[in-house]
Protein backbone atom coordinates (compact mmCIF):
# COMPACT_ATOMS: atom_id res chain seq x y z
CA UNK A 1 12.97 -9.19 28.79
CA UNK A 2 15.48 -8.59 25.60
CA UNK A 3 16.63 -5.24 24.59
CA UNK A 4 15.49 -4.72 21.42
CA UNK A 5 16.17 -1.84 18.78
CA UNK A 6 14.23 1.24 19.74
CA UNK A 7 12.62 1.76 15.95
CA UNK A 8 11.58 -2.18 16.10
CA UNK A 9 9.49 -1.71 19.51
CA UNK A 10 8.04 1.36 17.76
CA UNK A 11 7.06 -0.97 15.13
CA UNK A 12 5.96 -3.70 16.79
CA UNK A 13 3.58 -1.23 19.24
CA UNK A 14 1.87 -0.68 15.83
CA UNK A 15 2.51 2.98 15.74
CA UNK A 16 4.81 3.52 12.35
CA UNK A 17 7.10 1.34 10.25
CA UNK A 18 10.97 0.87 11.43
CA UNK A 19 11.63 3.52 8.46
CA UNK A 20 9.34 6.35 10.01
CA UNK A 21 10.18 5.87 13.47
CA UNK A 22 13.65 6.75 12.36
CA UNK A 23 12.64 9.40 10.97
CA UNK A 24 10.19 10.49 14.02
CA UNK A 25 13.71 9.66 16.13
CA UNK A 26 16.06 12.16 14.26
CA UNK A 27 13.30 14.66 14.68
CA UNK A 28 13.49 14.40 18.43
CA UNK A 29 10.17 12.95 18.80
CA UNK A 30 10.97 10.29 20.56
CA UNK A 31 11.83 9.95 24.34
CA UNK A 32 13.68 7.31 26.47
CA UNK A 33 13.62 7.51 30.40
CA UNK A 34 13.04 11.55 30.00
CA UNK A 35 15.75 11.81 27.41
CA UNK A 36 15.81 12.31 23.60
CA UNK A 37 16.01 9.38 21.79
CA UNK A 38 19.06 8.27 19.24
CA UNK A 39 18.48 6.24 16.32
CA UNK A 40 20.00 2.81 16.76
CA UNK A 41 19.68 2.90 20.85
CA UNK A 42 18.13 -0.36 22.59
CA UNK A 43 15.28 -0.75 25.22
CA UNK A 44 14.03 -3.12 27.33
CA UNK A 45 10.23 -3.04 26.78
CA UNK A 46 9.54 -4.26 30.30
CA UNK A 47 11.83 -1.81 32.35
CA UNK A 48 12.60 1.56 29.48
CA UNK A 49 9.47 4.63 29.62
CA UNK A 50 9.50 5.18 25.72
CA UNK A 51 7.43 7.98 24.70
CA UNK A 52 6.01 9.27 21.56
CA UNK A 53 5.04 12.60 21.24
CA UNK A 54 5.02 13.18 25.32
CA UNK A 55 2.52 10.19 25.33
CA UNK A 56 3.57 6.70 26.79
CA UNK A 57 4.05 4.24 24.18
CA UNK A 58 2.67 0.48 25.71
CA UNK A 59 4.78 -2.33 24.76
CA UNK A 60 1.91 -4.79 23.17
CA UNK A 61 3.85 -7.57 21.12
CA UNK A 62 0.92 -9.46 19.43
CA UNK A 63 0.17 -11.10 16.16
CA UNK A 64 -0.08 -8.55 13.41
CA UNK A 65 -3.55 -8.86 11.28
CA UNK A 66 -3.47 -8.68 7.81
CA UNK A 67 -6.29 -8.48 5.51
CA UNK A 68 -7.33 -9.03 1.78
CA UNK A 69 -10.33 -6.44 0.65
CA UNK A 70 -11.96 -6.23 -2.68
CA UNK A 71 -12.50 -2.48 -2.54
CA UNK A 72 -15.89 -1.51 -3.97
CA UNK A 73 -16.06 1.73 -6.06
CA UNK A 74 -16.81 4.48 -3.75
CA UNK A 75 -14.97 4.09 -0.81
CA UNK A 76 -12.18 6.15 0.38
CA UNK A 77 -8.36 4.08 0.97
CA UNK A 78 -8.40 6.12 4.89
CA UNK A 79 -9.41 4.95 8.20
CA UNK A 80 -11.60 8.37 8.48
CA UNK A 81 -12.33 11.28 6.17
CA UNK A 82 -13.43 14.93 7.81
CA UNK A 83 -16.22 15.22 4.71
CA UNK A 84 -18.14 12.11 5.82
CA UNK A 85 -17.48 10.34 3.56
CA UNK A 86 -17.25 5.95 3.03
CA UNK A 87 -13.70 4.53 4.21
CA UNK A 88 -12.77 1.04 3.28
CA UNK A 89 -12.36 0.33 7.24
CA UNK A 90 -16.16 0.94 7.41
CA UNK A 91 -16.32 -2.70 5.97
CA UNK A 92 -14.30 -4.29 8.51
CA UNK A 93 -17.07 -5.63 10.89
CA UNK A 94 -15.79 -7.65 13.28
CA UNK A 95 -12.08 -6.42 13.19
CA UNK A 96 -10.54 -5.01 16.57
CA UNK A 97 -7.42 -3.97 15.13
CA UNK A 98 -6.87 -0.81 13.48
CA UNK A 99 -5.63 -1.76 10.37
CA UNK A 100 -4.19 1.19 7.71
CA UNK A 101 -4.44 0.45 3.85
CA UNK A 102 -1.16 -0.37 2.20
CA UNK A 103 -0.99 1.75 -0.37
CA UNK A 104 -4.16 3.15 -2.27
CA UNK A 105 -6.80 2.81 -4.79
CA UNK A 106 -8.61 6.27 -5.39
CA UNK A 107 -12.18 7.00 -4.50
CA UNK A 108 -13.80 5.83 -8.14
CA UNK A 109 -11.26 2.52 -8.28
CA UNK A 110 -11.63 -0.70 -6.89
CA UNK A 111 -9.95 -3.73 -6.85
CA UNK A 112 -7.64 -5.62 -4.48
CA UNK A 113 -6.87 -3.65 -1.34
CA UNK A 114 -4.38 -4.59 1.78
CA UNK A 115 -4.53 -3.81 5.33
CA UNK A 116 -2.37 -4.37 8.13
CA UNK A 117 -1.41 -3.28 11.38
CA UNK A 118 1.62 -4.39 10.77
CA UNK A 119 4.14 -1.07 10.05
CA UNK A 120 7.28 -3.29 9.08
CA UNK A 121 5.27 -4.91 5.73
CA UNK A 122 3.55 -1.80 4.96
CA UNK A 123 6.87 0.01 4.43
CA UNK A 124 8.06 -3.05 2.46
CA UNK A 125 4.93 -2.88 0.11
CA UNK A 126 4.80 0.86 -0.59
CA UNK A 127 8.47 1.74 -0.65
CA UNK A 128 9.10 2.11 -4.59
CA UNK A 129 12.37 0.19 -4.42
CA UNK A 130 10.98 -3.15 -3.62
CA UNK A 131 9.24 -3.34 -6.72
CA UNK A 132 6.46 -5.75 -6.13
CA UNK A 133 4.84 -5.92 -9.27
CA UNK A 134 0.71 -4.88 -9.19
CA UNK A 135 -1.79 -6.18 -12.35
CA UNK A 136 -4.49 -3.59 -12.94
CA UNK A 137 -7.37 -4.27 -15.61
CA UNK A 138 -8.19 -0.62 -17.15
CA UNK A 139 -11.01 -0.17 -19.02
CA UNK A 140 -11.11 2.58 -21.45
CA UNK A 141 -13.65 4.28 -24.23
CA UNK A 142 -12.83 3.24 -27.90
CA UNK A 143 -10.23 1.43 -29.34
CA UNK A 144 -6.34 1.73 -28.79
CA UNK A 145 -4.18 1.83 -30.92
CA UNK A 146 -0.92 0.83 -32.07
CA UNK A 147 1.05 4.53 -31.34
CA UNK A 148 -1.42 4.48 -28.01
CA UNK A 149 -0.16 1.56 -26.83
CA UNK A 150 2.96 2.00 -27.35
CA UNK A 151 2.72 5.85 -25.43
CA UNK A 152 1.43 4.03 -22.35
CA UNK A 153 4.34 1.62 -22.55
CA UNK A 154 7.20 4.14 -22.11
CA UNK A 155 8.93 5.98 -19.76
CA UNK A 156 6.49 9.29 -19.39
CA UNK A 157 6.80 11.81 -17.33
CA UNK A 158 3.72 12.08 -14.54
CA UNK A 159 3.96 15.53 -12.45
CA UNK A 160 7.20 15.93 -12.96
CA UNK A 161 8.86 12.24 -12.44
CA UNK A 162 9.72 10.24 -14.78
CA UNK A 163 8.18 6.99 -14.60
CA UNK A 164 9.63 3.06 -15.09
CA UNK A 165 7.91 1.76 -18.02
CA UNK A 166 4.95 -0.33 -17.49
CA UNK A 167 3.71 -3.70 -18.88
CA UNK A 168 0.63 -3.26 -21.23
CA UNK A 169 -1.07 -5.53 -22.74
CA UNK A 170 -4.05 -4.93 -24.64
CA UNK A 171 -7.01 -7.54 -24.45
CA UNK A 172 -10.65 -7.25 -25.58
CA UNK A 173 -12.41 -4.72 -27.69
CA UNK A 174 -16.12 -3.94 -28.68
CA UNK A 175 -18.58 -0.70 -28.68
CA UNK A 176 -18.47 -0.21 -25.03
CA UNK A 177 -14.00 0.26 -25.14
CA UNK A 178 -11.05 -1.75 -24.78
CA UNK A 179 -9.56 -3.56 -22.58
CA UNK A 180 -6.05 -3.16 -20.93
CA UNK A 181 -3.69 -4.68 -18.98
CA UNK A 182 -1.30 -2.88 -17.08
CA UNK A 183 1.71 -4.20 -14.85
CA UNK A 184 3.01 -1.65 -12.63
CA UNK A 185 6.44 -1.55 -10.33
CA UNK A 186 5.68 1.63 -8.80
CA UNK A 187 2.42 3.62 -8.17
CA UNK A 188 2.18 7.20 -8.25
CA UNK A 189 -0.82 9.26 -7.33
CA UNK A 190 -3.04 8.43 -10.03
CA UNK A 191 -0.75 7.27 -12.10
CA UNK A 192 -3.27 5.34 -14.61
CA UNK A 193 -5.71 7.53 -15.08
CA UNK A 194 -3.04 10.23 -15.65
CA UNK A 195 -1.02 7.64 -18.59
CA UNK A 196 -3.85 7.34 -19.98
CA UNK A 197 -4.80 11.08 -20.37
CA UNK A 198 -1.91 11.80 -22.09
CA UNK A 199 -2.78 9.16 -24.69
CA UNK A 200 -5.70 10.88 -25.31
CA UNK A 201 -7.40 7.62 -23.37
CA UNK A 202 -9.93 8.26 -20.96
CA UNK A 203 -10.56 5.59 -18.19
CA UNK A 204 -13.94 3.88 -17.61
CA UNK A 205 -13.08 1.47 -14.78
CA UNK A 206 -9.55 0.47 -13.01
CA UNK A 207 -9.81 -2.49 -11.03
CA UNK A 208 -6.43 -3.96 -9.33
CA UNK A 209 -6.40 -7.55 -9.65
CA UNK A 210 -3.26 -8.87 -8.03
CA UNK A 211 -0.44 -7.96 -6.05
CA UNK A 212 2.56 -9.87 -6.73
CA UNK A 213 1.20 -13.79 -6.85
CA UNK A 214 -1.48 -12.89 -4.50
CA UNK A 215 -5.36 -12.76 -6.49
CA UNK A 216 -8.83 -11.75 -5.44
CA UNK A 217 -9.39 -15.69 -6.95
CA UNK A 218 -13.61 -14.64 -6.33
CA UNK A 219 -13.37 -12.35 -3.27
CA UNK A 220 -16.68 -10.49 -3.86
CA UNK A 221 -16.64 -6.90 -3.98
CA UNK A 222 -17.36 -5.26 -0.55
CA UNK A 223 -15.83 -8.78 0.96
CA UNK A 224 -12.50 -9.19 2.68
CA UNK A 225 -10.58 -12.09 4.09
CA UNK A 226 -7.39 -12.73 6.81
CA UNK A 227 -4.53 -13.43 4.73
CA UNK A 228 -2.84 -17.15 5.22
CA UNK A 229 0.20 -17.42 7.08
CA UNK A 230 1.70 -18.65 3.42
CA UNK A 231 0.58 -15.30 1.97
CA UNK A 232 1.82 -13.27 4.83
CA UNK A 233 5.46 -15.38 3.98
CA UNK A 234 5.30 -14.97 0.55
CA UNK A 235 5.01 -10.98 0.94
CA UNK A 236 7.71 -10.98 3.30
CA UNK A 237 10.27 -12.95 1.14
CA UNK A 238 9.17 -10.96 -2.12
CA UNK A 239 10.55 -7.78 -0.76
CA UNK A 240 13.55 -8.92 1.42
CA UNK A 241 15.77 -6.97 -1.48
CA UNK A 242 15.87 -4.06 -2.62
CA UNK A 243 15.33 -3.35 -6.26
CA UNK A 244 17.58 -0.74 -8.19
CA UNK A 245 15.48 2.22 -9.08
């Protein structure tokens, strides 16, 4: 069989992204034939003992899964939680895979959720520097106005960071709140609901609806779907660069 790079057949296993299995390398994690691992280094996935954590790592080179979700309300972006309570992979029936959430959508959110198994896209997706741009529809109590809006469209500063400015449109108002639009190229914990509290705003609903050109497009909430092999392409080409940050 081919050699390949050491933090690729981590990847591939579906154990960690290339990114943190060179991380889990430098930190001496990793083992080849007995001896510590070096970034960069080559195995052969049919002859080479890797291990991981003193544990054999099985060479399994499959097709990845990757999955669309429209995450209800309620439901925890985790594969378990040690207080009991709902994870989005509880509505997986049917899926053998263990799929991890790319990225999140806190408990009281909901929107348009990806999983994968696949390490290599999930690092893509999450890293801040590829910049794939995510459409949430906020709702929020009473009107906005002009000096609000234009708050929520600069640079704050959320925990300490300063943020890239995002997108926001403002759409329909009447006695139950207003409507916004908000285009984000990075997401940090919260980040919404947080912008908005410092406008004095406070957030009824956040729904995602796309990430980059992919749409729910009528996924019912609680529902997911396997991604097309288009989609999976499209993802893939949107962050093959990097994006100055």
């Amino acid at each position: 069989m081919k050699k390949v790079r050491l933090q690729k057949f981590l990847a591939d296993a579906g154990l960690m992204s290339r990114r943190a299995a060179e991380a889990e390398i430098a930190a001496g994690r990793v083992s080849v034939n007995g001896h510590p691992a070096e970034i960069g280094m080559q195995v052969d996935p049919a002859e080479d003992l890797v291990t991981y954590r003193g544990k054999r790592v099985a060479f399994a080179k499959r097709e990845h899964v990757y999955i669309m979700m429209n995450k209800p309300r309620g439901y925890l972006c985790s594969t378990e939680d040690d207080r009991g309570r709902k994870c989005v992979t509880d509505l997986l029936d049917g899926v053998q895979a263990r799929v991890y959430p790319v990225g999140r959508l806190d408990l009281i959110s909901e929107g348009l959720l990806l999983l994968t198994d696949d390490g290599e896209l999930k690092n893509r997706l999450t890293h801040p520097s590829y910049s794939l741009p995510k459409i949430y529809r906020v709702k929020v109590s009473g009107e906005v106005s002009d000096e609000q809006l234009a708050l929520l469209g600069s640079a704050l500063v959320i925990d300490g960071y300063k943020i890239r400015p995002v997108d926001v449109l403002r759409g329909e108002s009447d006695e139950s709140g207003t409507v916004l639009k908000m285009t984000l190229k990075e997401g940090r914990n919260r980040q919404i609901r947080k912008m908005c509290e410092q406008a004095g705003l406070t957030v009824k609903r956040l729904s995602r609806v796309s990430i980059g050109n992919l749409k729910l497009d009528g996924l019912p909430v609680g529902k997911w779907r396997h991604l097309e092999s288009h989609e999976v392409e499209y993802l893939y080409k949107a962050t093959k660069e990097r994006k100055n940050v």
